[in-house]
N, C-alpha and C. Protein backbone atom coordinates (compact mmCIF):
# COMPACT_ATOMS: atom_id res chain seq x y z
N UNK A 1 150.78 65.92 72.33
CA UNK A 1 151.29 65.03 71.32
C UNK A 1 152.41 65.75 70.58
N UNK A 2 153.60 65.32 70.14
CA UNK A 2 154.93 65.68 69.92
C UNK A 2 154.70 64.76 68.09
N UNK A 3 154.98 65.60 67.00
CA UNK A 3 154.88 65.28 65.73
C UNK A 3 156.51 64.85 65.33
N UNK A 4 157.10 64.59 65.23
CA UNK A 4 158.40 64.10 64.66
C UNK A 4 158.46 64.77 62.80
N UNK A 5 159.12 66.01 63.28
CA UNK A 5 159.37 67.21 62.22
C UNK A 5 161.08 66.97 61.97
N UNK A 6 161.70 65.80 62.65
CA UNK A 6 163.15 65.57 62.26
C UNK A 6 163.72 67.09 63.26
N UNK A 7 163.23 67.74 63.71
CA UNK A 7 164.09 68.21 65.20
C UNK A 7 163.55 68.25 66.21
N UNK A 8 164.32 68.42 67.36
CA UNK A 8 164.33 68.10 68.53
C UNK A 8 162.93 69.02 69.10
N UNK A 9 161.87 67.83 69.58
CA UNK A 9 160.87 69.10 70.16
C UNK A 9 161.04 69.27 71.56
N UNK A 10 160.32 70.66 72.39
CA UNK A 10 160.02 70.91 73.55
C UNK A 10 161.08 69.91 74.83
N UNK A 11 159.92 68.59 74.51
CA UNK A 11 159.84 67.30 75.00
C UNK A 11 161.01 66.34 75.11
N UNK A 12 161.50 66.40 74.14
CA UNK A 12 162.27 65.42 73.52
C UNK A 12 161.58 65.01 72.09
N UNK A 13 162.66 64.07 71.97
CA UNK A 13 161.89 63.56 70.33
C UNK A 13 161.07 61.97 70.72
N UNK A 14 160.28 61.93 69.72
CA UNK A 14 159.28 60.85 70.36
C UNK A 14 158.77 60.29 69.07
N UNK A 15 159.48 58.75 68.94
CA UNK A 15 158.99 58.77 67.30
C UNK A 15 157.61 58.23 67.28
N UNK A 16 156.63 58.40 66.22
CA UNK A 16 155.85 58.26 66.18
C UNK A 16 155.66 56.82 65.79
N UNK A 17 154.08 55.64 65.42
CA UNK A 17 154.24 54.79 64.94
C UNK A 17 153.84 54.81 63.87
N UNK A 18 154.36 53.96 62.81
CA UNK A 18 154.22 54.00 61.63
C UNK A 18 152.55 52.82 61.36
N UNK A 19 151.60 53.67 60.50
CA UNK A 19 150.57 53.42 60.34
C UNK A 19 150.71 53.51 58.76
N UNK A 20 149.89 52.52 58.31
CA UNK A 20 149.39 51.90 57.06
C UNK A 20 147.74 52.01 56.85
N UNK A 21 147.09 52.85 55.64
CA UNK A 21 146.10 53.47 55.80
C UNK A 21 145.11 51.92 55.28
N UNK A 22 144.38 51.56 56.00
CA UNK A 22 143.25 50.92 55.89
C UNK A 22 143.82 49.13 56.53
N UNK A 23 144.74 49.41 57.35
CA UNK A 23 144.95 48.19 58.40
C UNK A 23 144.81 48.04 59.50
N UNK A 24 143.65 48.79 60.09
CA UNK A 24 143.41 48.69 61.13
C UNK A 24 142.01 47.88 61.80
N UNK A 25 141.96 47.42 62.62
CA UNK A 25 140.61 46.43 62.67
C UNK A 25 139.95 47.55 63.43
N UNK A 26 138.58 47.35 62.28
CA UNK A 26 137.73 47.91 63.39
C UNK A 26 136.03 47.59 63.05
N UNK A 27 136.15 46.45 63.66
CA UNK A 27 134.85 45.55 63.61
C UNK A 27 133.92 46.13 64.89
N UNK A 28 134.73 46.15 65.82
CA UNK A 28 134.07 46.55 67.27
C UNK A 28 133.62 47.98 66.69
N UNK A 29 134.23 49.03 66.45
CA UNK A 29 133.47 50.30 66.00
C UNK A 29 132.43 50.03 64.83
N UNK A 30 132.16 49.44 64.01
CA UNK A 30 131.32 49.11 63.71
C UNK A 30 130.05 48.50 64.30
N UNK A 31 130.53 47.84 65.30
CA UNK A 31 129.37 46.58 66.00
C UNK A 31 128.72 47.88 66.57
N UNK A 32 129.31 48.94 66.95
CA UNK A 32 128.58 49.90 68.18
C UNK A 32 128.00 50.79 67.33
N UNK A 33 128.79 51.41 66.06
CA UNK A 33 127.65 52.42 65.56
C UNK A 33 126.39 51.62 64.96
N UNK A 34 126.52 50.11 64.50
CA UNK A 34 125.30 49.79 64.43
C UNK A 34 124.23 49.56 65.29
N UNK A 35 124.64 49.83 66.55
CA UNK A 35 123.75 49.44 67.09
C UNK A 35 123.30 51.05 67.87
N UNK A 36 124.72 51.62 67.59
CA UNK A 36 123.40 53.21 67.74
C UNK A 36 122.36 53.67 67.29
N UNK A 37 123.03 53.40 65.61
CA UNK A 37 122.23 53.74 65.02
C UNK A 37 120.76 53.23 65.06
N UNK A 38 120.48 51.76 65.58
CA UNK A 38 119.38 51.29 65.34
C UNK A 38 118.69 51.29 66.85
N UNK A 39 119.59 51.85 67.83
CA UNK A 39 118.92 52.66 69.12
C UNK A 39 118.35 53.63 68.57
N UNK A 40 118.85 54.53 67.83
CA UNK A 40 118.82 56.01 67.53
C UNK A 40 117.32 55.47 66.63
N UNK A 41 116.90 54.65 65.79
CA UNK A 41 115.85 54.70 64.75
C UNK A 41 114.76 54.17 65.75
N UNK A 42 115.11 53.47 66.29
CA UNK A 42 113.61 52.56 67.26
C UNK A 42 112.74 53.64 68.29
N UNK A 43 114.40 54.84 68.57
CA UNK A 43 113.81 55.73 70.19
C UNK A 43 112.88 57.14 68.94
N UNK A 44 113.29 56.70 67.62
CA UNK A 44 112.76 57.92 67.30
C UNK A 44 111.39 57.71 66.80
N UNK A 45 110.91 56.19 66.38
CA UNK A 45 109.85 55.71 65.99
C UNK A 45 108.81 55.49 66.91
N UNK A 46 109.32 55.22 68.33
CA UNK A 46 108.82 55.52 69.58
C UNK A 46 107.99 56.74 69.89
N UNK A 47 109.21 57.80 69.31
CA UNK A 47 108.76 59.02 69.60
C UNK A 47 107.46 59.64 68.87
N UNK A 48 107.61 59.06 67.71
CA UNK A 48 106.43 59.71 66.78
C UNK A 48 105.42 58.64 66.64
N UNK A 49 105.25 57.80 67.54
CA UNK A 49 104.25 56.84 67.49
C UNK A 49 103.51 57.46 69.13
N UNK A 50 104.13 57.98 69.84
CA UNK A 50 103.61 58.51 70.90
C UNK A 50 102.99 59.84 70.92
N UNK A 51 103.74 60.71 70.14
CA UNK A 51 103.17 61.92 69.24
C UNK A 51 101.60 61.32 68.50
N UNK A 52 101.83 60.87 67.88
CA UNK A 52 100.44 60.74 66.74
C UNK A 52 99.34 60.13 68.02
N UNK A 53 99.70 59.23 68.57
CA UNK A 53 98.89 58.45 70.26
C UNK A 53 98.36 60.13 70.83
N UNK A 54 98.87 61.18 71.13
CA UNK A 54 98.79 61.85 71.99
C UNK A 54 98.01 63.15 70.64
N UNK A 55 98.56 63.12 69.91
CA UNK A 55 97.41 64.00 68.87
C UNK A 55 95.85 63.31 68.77
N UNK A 56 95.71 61.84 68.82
CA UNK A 56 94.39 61.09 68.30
C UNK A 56 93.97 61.56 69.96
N UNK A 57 94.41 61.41 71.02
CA UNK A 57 93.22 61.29 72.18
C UNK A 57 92.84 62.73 72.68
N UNK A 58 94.08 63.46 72.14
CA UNK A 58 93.57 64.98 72.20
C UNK A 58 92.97 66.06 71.63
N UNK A 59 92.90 64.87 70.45
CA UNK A 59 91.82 65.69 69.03
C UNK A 59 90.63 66.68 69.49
């Protein structure tokens, strides 16, 4: 990636695009960390519901 420092890099010059801080959509990254996250809570409730299962029959 080539930064546009106003001289000529390596590469050539390569202008960058101009970005505006908080205009970007991002519904889809949202849709997915929610639904990691609530992969991530179910596989872990799983986990310690199989734990406590496996402590009671091995008491």
């Amino acid at each position: 990636m080539v930064y546009d420092t106003g001289e000529t890099a390596i590469f050539g010059t390569r202008d960058m695009a101009k970005h505006s801080h908080g205009s970007m959509d991002i519904r889809d990254q949202e849709k997915t960390f929610n639904a990691f996250v609530t992969w991530v809570t179910r596989s872990v409730i799983a986990i310690v519901v199989a734990l406590v299962l496996l402590a009671l029959i091995n008491g």
